[in-house]
C-alpha atoms as a PDB file:
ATOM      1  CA  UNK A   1     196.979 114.913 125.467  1.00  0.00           C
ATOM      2  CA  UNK A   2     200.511 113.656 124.699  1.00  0.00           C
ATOM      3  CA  UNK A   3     202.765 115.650 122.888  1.00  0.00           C
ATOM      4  CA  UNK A   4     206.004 114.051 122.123  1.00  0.00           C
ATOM      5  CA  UNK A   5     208.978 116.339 121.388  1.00  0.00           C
ATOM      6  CA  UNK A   6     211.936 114.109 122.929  1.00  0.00           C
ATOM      7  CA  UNK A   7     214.936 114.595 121.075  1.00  0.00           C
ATOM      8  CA  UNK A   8     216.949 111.419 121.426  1.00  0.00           C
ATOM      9  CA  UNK A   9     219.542 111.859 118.361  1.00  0.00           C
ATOM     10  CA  UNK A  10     217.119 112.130 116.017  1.00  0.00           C
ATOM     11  CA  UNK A  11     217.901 112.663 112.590  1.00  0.00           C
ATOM     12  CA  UNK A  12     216.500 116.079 111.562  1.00  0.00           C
ATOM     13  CA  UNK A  13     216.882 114.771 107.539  1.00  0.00           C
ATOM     14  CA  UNK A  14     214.090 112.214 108.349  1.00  0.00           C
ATOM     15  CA  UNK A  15     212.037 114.417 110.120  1.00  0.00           C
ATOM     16  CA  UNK A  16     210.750 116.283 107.136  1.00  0.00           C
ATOM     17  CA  UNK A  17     207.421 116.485 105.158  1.00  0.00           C
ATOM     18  CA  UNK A  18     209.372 114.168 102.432  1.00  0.00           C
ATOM     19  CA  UNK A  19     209.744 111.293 105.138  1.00  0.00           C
ATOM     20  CA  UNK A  20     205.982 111.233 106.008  1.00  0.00           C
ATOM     21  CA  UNK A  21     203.534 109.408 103.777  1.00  0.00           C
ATOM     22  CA  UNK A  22     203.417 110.029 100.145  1.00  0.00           C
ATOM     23  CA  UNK A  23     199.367 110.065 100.634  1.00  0.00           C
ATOM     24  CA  UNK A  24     199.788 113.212 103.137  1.00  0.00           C
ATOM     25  CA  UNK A  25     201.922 115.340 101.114  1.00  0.00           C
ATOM     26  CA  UNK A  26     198.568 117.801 100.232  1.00  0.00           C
ATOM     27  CA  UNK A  27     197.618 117.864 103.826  1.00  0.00           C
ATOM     28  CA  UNK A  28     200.662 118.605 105.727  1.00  0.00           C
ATOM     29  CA  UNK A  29     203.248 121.101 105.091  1.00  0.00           C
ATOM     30  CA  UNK A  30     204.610 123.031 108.380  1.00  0.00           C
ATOM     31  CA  UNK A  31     207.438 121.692 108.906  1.00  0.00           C
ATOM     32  CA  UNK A  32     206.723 121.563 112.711  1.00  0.00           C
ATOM     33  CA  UNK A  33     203.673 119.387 112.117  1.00  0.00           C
ATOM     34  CA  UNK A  34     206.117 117.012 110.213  1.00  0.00           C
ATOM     35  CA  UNK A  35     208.554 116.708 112.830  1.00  0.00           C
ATOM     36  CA  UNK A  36     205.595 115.837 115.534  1.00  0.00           C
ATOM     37  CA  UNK A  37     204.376 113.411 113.709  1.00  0.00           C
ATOM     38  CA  UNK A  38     207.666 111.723 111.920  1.00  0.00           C
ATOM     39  CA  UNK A  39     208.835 111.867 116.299  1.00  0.00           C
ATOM     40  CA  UNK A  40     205.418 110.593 117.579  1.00  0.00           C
ATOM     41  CA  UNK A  41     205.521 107.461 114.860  1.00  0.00           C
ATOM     42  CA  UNK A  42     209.085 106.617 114.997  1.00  0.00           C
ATOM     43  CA  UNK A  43     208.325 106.296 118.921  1.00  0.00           C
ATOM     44  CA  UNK A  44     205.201 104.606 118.838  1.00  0.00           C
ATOM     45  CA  UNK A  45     206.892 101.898 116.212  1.00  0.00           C
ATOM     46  CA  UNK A  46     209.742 101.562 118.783  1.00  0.00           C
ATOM     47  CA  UNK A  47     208.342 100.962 121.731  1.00  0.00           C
ATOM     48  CA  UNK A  48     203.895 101.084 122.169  1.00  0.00           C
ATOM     49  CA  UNK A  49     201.762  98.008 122.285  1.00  0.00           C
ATOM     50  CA  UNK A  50     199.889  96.229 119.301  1.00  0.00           C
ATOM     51  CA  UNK A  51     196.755  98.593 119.234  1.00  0.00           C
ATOM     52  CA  UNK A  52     197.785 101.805 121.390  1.00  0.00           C
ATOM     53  CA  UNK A  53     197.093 104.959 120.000  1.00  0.00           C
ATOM     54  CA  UNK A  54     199.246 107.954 120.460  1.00  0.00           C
ATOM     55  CA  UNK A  55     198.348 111.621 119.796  1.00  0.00           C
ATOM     56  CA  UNK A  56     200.290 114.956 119.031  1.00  0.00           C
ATOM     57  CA  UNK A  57     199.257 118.494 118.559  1.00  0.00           C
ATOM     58  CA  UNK A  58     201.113 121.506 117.094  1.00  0.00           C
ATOM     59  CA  UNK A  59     199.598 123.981 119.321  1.00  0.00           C
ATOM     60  CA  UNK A  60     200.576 127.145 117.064  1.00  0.00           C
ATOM     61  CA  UNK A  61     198.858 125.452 113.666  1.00  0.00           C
ATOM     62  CA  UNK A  62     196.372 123.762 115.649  1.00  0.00           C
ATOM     63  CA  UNK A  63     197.029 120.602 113.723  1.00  0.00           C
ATOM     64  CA  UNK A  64     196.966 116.809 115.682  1.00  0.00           C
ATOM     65  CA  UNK A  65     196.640 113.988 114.869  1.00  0.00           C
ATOM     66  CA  UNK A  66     196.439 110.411 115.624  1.00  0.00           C
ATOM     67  CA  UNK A  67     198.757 106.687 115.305  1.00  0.00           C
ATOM     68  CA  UNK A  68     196.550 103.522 116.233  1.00  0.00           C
ATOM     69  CA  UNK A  69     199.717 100.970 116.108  1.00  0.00           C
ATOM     70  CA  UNK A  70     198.287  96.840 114.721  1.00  0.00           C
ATOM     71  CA  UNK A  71     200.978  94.184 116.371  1.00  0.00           C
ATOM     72  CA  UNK A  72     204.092  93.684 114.898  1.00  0.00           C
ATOM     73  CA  UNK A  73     204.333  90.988 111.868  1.00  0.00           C
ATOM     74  CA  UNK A  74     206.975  89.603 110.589  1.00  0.00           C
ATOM     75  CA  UNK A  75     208.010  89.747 106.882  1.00  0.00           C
ATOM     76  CA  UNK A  76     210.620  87.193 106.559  1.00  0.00           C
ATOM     77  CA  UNK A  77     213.451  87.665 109.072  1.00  0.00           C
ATOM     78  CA  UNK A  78     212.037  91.797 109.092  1.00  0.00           C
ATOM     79  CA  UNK A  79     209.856  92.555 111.427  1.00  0.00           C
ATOM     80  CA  UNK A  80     206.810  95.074 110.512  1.00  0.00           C
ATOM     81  CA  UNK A  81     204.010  97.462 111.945  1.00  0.00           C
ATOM     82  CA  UNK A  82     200.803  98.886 109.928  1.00  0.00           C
ATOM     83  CA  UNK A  83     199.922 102.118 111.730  1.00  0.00           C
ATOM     84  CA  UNK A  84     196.934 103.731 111.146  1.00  0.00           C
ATOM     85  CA  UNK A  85     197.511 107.514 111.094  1.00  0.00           C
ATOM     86  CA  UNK A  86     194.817 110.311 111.313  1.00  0.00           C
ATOM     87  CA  UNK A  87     195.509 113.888 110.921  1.00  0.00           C
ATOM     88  CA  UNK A  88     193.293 116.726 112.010  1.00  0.00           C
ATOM     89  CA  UNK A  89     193.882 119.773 110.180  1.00  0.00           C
ATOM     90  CA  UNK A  90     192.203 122.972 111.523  1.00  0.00           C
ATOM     91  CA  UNK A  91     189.454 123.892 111.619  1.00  0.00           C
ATOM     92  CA  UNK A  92     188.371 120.024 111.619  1.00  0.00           C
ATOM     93  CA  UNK A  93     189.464 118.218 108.023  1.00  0.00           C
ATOM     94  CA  UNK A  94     190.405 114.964 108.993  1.00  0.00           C
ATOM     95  CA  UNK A  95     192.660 112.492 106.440  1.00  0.00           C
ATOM     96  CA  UNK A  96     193.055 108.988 107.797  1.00  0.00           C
ATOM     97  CA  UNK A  97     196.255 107.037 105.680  1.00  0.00           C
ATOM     98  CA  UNK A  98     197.260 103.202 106.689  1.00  0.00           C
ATOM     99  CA  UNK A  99     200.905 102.871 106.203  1.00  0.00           C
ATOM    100  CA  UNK A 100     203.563  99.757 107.034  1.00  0.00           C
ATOM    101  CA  UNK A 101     206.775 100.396 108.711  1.00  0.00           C
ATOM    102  CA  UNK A 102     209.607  97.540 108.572  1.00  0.00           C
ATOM    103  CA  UNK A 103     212.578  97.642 110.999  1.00  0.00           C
ATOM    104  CA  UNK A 104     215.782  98.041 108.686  1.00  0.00           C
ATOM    105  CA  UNK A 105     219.287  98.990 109.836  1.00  0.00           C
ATOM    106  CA  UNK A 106     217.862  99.507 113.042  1.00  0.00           C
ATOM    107  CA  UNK A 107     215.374 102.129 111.660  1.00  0.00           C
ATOM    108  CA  UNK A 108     211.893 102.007 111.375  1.00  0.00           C
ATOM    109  CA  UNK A 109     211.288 102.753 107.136  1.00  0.00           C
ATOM    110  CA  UNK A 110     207.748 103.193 105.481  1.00  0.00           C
ATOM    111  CA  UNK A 111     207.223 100.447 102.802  1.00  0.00           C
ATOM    112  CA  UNK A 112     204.576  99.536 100.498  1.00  0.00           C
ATOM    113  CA  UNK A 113     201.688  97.743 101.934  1.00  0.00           C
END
């Protein structure tokens, strides 16, 4: 199981429940849970293959969750990702949200679909 808590000059602002998904705001609310999964997308935008999936877990909330990455398209001159995110909550509720991610400023931002 990967767990991805690399700090490489992250913003911490970004890495709240505000920056994640509007359609998760009911279903995630430790911050912790936020931060692995704002990390674990921001990375898997950056750098994993059209159609990898990458997985974190909070092991004290026993949340996870999972990011199935589609290839990058581009939107004009801006290039964009759909990611396919699935969070477990425990004891088992799982939400699945599709969300699109354009590269802007050098930053990976959610847009509208």
């Amino acid at each position: 199981l990967f767990v991805n808590e690399r700090r490489r000059g992250s913003d911490p602002a970004l890495e709240t429940c505000a920056a994640l998904p509007p359609e998760l705001a009911d279903d995630v609310s430790d911050p912790a849970d936020c931060r692995l999964l704002h990390r674990n997308l921001t990375d898997a935008l950056a750098a994993a293959e059209g159609g990898a999936i990458t997985r974190w877990i909070n092991t004290k909330s026993g949340n996870s969750g999972t990011i199935k990455l589609g290839a990058t398209e581009m939107r004009g001159p801006v290039a964009c990702r759909r990611a396919e995110i699935a969070l477990t909550r425990a004891p088992g509720t799982v939400r699945r949200v599709e969300v699109v991610a354009c590269l802007k400023d050098g930053k990976w931002t959610l847009v509208k679909a």
